[in-house]
N, C-alpha and C. Protein backbone atom coordinates (compact mmCIF):
# COMPACT_ATOMS: atom_id res chain seq x y z
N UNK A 1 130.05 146.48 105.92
CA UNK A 1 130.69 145.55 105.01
C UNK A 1 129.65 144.56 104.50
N UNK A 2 129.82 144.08 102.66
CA UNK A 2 128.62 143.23 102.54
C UNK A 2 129.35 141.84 103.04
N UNK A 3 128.00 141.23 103.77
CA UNK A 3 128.18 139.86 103.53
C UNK A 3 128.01 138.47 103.12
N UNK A 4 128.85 137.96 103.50
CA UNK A 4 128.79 136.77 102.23
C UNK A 4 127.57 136.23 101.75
N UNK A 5 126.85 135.89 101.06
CA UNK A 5 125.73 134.98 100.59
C UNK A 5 125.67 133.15 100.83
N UNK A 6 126.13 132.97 101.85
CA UNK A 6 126.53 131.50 102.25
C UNK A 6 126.20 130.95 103.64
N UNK A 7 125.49 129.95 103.83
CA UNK A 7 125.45 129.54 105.02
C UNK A 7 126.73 129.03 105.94
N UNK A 8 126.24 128.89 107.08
CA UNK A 8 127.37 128.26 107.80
C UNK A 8 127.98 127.37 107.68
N UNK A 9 127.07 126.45 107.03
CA UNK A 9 127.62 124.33 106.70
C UNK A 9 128.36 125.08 105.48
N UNK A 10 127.87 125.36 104.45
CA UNK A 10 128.17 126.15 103.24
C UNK A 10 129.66 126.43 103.52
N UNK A 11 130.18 127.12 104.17
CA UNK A 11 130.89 128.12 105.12
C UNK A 11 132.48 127.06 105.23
N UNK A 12 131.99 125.91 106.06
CA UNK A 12 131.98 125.20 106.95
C UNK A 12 133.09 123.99 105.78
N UNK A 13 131.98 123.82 104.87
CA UNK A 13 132.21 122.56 103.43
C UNK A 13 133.25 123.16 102.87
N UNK A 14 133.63 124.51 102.31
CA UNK A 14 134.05 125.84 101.77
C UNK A 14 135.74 125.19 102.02
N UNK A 15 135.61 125.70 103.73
CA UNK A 15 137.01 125.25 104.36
C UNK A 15 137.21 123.36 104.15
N UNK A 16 136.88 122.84 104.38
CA UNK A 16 136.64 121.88 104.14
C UNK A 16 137.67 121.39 103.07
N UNK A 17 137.21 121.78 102.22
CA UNK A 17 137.42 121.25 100.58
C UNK A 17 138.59 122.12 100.55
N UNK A 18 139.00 123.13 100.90
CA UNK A 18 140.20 124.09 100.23
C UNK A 18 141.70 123.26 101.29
N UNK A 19 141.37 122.25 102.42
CA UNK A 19 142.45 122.00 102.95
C UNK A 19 142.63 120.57 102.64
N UNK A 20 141.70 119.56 102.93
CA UNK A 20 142.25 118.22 102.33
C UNK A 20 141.17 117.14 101.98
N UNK A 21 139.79 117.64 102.04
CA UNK A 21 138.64 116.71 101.83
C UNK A 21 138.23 116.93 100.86
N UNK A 22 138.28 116.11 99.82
CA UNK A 22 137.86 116.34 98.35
C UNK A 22 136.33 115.65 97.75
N UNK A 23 136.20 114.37 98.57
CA UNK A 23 135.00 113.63 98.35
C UNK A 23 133.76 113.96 99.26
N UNK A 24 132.61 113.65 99.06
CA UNK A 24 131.70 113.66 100.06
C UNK A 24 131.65 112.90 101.01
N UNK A 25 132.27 111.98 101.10
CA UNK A 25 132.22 110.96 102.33
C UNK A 25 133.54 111.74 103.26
N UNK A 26 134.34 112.37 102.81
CA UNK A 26 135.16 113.04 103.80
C UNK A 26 134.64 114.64 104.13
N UNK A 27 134.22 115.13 103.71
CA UNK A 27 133.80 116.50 103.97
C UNK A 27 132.66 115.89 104.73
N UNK A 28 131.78 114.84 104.76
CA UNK A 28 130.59 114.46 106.03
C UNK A 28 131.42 114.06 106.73
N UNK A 29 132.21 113.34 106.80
CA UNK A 29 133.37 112.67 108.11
C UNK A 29 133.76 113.82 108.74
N UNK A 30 134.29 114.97 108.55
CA UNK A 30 135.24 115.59 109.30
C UNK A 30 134.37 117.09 109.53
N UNK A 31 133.41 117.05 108.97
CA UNK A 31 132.34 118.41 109.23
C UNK A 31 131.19 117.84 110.30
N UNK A 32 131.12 116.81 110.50
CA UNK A 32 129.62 116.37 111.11
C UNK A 32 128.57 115.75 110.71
N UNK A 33 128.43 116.30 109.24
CA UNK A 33 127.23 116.43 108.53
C UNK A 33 126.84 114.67 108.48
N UNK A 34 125.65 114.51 108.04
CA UNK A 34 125.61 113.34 107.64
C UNK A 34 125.96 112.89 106.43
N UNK A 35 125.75 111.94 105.56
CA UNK A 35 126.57 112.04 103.79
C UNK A 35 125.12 112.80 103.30
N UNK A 36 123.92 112.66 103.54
CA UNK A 36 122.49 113.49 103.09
C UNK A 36 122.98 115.15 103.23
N UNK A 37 123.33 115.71 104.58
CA UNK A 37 123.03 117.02 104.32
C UNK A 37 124.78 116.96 103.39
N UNK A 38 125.76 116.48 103.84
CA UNK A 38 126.87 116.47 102.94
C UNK A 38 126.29 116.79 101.24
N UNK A 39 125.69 116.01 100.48
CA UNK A 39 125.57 116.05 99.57
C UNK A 39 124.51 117.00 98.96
N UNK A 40 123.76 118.01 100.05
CA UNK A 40 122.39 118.79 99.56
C UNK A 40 123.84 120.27 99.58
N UNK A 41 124.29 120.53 100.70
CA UNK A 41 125.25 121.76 100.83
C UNK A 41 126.11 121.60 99.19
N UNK A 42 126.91 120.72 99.42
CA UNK A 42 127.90 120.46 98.03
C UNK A 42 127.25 120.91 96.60
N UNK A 43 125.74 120.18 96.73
CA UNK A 43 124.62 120.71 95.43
C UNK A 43 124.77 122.70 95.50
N UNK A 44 124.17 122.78 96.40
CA UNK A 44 123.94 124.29 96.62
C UNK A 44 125.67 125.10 95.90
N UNK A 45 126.71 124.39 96.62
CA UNK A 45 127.84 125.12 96.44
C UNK A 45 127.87 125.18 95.17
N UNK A 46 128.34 123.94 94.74
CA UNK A 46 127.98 123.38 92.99
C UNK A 46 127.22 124.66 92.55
N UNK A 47 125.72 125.09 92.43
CA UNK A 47 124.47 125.85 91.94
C UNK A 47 125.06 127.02 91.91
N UNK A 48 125.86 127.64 93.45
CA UNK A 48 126.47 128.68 93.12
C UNK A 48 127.62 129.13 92.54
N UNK A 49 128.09 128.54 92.21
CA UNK A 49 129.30 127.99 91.30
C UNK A 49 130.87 128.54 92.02
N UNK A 50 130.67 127.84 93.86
CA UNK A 50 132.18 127.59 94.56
C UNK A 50 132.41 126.67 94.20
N UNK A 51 132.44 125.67 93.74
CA UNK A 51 132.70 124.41 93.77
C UNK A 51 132.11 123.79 92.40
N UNK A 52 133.64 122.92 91.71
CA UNK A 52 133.24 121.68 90.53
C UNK A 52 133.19 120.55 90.71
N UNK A 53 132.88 119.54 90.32
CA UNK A 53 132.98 118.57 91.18
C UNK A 53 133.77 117.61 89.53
N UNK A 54 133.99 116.57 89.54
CA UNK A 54 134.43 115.49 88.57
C UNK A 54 134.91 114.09 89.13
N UNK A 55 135.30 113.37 88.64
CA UNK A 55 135.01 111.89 88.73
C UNK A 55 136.72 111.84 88.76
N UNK A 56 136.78 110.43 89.59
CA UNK A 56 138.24 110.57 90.58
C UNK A 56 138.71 109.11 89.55
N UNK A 57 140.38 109.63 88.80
CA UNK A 57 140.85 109.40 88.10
C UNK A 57 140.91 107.80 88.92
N UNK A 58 141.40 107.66 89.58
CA UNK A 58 141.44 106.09 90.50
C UNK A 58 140.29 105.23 90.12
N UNK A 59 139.41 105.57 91.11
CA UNK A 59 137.88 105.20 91.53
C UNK A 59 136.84 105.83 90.60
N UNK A 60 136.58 105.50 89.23
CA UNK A 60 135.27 105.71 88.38
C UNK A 60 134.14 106.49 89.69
N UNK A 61 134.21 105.82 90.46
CA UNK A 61 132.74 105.57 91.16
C UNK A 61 132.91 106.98 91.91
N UNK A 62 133.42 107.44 92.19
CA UNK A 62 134.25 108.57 93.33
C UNK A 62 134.03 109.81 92.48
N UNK A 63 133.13 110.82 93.36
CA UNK A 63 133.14 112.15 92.70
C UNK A 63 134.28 112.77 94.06
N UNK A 64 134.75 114.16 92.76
CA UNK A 64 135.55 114.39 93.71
C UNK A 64 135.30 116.05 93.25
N UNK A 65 135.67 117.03 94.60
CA UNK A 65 134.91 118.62 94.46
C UNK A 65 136.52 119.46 94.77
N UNK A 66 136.18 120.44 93.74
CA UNK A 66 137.06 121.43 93.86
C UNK A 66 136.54 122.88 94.13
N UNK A 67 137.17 123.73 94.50
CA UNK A 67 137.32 125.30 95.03
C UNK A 67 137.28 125.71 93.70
N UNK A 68 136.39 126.58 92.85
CA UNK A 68 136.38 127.38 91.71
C UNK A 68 137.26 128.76 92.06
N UNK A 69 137.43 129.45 91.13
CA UNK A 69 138.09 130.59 91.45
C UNK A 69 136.91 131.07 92.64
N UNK A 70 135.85 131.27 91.78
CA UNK A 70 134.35 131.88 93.35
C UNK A 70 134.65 131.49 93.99
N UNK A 71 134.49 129.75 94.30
CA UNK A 71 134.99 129.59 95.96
C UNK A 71 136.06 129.66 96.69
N UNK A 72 137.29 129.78 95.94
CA UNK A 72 138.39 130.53 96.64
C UNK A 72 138.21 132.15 97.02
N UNK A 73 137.69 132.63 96.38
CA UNK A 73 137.34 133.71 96.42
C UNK A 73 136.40 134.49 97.74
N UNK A 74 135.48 133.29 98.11
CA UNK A 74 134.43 133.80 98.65
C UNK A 74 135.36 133.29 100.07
N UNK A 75 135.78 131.97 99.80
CA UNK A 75 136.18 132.02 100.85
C UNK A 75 137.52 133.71 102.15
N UNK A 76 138.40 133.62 100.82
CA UNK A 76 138.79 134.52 101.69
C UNK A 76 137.90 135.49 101.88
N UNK A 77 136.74 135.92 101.47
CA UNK A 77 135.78 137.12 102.14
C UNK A 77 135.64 136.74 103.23
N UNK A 78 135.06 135.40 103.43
CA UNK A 78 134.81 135.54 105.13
C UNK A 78 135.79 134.55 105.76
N UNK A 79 136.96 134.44 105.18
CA UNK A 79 138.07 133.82 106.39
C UNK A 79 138.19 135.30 107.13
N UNK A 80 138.26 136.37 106.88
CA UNK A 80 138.53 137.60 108.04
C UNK A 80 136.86 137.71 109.22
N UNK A 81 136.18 137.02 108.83
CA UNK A 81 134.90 136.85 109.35
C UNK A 81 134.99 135.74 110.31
N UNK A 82 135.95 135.16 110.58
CA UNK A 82 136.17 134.09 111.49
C UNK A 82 136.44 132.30 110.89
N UNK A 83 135.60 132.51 110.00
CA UNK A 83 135.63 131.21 109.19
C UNK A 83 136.46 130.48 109.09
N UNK A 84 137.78 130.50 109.25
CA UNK A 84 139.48 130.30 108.17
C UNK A 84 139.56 128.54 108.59
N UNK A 85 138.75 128.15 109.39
CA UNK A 85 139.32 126.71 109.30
C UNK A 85 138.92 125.43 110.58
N UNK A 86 138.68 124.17 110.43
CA UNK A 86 137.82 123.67 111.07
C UNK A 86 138.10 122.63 112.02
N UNK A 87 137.76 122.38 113.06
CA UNK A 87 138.23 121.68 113.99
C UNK A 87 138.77 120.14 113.40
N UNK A 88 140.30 119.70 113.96
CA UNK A 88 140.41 118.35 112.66
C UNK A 88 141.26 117.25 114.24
């Protein structure tokens, strides 16, 4: 079986974002990460185009990231890979 093209944090951010963390300060809160590697993974996702990101109708200041069709996509490839969801 091929597999995915994604790291683990990658992986990790993926689930993340598809259940209730939309900003970077919550996807580093509830993944581990620090807000630095938070925001280098999110770039990468962004580059590969799982993830859009846009500016949070509330808070100007507030980017906020969504699941592209790809990253819904990729995700279910490797939710049967163990992935499906993250300690909360």
């Amino acid at each position: 079986r091929k597999q995915a093209d994604i790291s683990l944090d990658e992986a990790i951010v993926l689930c993340c974002l598809s259940q209730r963390c939309k900003c970077q300060g919550n996807v580093a809160e509830e993944t581990g990460l620090t807000t630095t590697q938070a925001s280098r993974v999110l770039s990468r996702l962004e580059e590969k185009g799982h993830i859009e990101r846009s500016i949070d109708k509330v808070d100007k200041r507030k980017m906020i990231f969504d699941l592209t069709a790809t990253g819904r996509q990729t995700l279910e490839n490797i939710t049967p890979l163990g992935v499906n969801h993250i300690a909360l």
